[in-house]
N, C-alpha and C. Protein backbone atom coordinates (compact mmCIF):
# COMPACT_ATOMS: atom_id res chain seq x y z
N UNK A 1 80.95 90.25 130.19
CA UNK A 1 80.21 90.00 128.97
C UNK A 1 79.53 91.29 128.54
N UNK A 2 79.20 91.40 127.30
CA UNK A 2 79.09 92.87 126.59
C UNK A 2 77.28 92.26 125.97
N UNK A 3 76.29 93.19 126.53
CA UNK A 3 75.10 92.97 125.65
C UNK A 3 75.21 94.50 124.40
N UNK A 4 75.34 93.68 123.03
CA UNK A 4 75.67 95.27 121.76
C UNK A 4 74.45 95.18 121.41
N UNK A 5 73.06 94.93 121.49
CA UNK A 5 71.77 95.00 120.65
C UNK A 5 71.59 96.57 120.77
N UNK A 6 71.43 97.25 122.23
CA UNK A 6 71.28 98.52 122.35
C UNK A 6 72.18 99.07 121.19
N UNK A 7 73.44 99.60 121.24
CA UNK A 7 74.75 99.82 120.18
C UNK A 7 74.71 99.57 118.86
N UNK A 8 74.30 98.07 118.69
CA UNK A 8 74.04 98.23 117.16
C UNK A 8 72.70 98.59 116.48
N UNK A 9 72.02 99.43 116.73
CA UNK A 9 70.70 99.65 116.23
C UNK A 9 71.00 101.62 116.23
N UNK A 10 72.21 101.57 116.76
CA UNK A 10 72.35 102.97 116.45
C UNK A 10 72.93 103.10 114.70
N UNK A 11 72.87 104.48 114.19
CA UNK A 11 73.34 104.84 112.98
C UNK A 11 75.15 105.20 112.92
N UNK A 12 75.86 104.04 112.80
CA UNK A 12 77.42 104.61 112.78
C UNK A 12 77.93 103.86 111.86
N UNK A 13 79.24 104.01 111.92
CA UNK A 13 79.95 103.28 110.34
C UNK A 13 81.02 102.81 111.21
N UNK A 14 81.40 102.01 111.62
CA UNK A 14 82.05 100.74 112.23
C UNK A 14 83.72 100.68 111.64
N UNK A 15 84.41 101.08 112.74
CA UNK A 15 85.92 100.79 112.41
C UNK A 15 86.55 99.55 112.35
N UNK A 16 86.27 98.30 111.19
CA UNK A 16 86.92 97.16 111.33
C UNK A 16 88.13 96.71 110.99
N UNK A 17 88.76 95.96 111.77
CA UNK A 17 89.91 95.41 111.88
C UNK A 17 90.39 94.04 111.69
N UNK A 18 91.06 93.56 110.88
CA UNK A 18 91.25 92.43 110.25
C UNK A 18 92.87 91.91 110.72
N UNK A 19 92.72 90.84 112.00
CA UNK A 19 93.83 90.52 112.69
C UNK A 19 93.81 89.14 112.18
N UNK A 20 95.18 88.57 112.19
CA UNK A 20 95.64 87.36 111.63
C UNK A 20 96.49 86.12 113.04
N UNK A 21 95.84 85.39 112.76
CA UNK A 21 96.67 84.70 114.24
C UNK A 21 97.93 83.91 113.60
N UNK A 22 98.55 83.18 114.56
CA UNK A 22 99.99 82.42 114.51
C UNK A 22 99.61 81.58 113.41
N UNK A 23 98.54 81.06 112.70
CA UNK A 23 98.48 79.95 112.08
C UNK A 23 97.81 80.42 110.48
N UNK A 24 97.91 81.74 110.36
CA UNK A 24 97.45 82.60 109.37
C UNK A 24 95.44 82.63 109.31
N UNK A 25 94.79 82.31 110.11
CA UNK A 25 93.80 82.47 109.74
C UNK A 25 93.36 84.48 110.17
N UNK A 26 92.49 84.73 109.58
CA UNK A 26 92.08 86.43 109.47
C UNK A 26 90.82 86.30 110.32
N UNK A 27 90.49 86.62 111.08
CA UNK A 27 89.47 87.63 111.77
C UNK A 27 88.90 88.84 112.01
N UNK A 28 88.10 89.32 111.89
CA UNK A 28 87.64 90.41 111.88
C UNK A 28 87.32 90.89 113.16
N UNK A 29 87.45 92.23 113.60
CA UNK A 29 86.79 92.31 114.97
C UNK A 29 86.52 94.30 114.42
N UNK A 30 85.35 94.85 115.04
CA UNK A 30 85.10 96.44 115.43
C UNK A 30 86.00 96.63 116.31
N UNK A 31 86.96 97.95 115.99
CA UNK A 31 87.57 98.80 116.84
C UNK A 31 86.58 99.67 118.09
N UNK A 32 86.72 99.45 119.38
CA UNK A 32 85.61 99.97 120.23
C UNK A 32 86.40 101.15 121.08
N UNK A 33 87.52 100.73 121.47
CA UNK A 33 88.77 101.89 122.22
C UNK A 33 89.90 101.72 122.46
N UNK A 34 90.78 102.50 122.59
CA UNK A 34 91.92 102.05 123.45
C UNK A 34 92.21 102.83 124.81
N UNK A 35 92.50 102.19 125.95
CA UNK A 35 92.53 102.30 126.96
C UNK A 35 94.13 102.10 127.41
N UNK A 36 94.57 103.14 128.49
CA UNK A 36 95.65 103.47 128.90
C UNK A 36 95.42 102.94 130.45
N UNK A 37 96.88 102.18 130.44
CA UNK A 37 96.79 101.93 132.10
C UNK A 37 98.40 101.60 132.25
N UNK A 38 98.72 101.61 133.31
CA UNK A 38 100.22 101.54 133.92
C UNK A 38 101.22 101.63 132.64
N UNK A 39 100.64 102.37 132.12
CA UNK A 39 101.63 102.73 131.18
C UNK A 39 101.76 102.19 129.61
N UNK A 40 100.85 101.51 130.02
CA UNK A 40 100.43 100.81 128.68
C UNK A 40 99.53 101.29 127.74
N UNK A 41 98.88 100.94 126.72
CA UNK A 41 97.84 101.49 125.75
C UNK A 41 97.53 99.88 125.72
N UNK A 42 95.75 99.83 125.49
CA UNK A 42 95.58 98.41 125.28
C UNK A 42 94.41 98.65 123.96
N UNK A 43 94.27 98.07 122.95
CA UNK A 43 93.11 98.28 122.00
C UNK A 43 91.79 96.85 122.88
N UNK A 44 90.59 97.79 122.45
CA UNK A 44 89.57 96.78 122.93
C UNK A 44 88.61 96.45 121.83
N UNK A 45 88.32 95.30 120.92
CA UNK A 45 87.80 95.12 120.08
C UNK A 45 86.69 94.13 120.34
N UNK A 46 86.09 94.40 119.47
CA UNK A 46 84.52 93.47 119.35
C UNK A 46 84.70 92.12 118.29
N UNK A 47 84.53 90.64 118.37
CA UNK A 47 84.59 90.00 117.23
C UNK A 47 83.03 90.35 116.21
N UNK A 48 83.26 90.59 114.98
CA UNK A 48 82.37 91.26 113.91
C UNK A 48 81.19 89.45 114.12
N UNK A 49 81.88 88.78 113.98
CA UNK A 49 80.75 86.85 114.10
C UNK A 49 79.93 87.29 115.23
N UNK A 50 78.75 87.31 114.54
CA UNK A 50 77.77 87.39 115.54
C UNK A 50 77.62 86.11 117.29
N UNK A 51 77.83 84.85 116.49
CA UNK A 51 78.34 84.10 117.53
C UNK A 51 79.22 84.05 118.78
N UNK A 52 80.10 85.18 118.43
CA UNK A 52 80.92 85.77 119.15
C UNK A 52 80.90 87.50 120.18
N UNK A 53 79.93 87.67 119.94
CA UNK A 53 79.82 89.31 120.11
C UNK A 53 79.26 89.22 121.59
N UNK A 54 79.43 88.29 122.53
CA UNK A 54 79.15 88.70 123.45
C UNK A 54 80.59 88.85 124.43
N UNK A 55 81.17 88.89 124.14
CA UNK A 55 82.72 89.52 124.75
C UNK A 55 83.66 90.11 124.21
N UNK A 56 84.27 90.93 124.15
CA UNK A 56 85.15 91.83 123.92
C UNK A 56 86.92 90.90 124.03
N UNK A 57 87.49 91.35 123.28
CA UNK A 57 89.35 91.18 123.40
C UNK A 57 89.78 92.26 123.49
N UNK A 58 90.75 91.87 124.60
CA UNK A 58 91.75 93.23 125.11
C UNK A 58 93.24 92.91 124.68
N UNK A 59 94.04 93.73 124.04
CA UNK A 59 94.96 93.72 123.62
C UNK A 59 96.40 94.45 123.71
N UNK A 60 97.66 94.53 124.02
CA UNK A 60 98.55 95.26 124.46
C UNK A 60 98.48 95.93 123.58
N UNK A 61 99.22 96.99 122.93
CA UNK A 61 99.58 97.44 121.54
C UNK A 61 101.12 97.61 121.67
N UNK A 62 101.66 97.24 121.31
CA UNK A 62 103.52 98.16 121.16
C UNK A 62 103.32 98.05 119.70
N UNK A 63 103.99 99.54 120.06
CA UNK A 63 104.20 100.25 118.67
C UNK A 63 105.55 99.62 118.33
N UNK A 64 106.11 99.52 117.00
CA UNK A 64 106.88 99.09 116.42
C UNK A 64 107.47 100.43 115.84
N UNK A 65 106.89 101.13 115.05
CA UNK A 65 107.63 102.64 114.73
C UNK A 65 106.38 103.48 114.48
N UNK A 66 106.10 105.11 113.82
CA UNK A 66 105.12 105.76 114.11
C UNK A 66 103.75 105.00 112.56
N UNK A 67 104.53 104.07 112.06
CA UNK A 67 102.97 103.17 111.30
C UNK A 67 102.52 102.57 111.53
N UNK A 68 103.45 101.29 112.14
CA UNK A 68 102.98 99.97 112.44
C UNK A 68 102.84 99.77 114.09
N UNK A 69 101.88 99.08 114.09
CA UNK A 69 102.00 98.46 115.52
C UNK A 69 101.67 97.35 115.95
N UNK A 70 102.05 96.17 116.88
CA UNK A 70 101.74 94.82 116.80
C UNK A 70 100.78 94.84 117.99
N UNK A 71 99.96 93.86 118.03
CA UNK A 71 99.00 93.27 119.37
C UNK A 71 99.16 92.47 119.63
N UNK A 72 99.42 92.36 121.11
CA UNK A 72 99.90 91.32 122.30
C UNK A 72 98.79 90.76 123.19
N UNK A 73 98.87 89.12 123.11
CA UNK A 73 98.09 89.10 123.81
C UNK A 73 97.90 89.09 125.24
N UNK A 74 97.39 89.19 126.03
CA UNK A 74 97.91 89.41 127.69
C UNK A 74 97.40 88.40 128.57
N UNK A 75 98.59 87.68 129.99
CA UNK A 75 98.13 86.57 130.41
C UNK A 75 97.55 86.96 131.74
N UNK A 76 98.15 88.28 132.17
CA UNK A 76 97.46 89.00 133.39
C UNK A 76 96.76 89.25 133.59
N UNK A 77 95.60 88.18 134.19
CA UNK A 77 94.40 88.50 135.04
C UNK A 77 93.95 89.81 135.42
N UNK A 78 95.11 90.16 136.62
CA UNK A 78 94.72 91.41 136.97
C UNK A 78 94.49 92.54 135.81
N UNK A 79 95.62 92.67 134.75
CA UNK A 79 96.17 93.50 134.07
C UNK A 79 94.45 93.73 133.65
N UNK A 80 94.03 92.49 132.46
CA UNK A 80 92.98 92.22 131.81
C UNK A 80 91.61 92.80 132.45
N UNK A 81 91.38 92.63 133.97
CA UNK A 81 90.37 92.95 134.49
C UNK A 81 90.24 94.56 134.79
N UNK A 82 91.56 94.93 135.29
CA UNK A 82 91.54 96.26 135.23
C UNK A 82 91.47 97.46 134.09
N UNK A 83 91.75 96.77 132.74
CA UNK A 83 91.48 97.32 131.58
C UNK A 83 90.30 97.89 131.63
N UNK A 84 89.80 96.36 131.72
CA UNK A 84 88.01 95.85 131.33
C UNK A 84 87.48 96.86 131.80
N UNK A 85 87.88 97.40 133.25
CA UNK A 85 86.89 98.09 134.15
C UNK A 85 87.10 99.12 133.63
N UNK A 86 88.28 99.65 133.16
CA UNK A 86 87.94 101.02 132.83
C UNK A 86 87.04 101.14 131.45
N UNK A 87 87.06 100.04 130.99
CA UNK A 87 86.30 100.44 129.55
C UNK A 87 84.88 100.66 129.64
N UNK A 88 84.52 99.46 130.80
CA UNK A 88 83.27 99.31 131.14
C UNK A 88 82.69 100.78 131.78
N UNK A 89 83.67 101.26 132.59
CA UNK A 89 83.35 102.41 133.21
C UNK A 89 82.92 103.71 132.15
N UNK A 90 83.66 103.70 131.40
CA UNK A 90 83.79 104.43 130.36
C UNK A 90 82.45 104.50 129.63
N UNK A 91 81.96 103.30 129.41
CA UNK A 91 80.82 103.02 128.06
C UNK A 91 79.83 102.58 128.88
N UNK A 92 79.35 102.76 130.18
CA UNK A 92 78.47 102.28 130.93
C UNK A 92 77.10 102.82 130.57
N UNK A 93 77.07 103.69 130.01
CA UNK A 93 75.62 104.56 129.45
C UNK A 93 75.20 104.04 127.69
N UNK A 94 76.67 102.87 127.36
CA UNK A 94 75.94 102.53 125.92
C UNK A 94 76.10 101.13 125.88
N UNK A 95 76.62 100.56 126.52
CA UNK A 95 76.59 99.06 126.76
C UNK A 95 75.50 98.60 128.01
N UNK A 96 75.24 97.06 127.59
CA UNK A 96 75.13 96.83 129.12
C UNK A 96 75.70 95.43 129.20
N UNK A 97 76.47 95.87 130.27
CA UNK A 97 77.42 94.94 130.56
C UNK A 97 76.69 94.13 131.60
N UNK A 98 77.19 92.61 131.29
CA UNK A 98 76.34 91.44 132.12
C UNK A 98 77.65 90.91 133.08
């Protein structure tokens, strides 16, 4: 779980992202990183609904060609946790992670 109160009280301009699920509804989420692991690239986003902002989505990315690229969602536990950690590791001085 992600506490952002620290994070959002800073001065930045927010990379948002507007993803669409299987059933056409749109969501919004902040772009936060993407993280590389076994070979993969994974994007890690924030949902923008405040109701929601206490966890993060991790996402595969395959590129489709050098514009487009689709996001996958992932069923691997391990895969998912080991992302996490590196992100967490990563942003440990601006998050605080619960």
């Amino acid at each position: 779980m992600l506490n952002n109160e620290d994070f959002a009280e800073e001065e930045y301009e927010a990379e948002i992202i507007t993803l669409e699920d299987d059933l056409g509804n749109e969501k919004d989420f902040e772009f936060l990183d993407v993280v590389e692991y076994d070979g993969d690239e994974y994007i890690i986003l924030l949902p923008v609904a405040e109701e929601e902002q206490n966890e993060v989505m991790i996402l595969r990315i395959d590129s489709v060609d050098d514009e487009t690229e689709n996001y996958v969602g992932i069923d691997d536990e391990e895969t998912l946790q080991k992302v996490f950690d590196i992100f967490k590791e990563r942003y440990k001085d601006d998050y605080d992670f619960e």
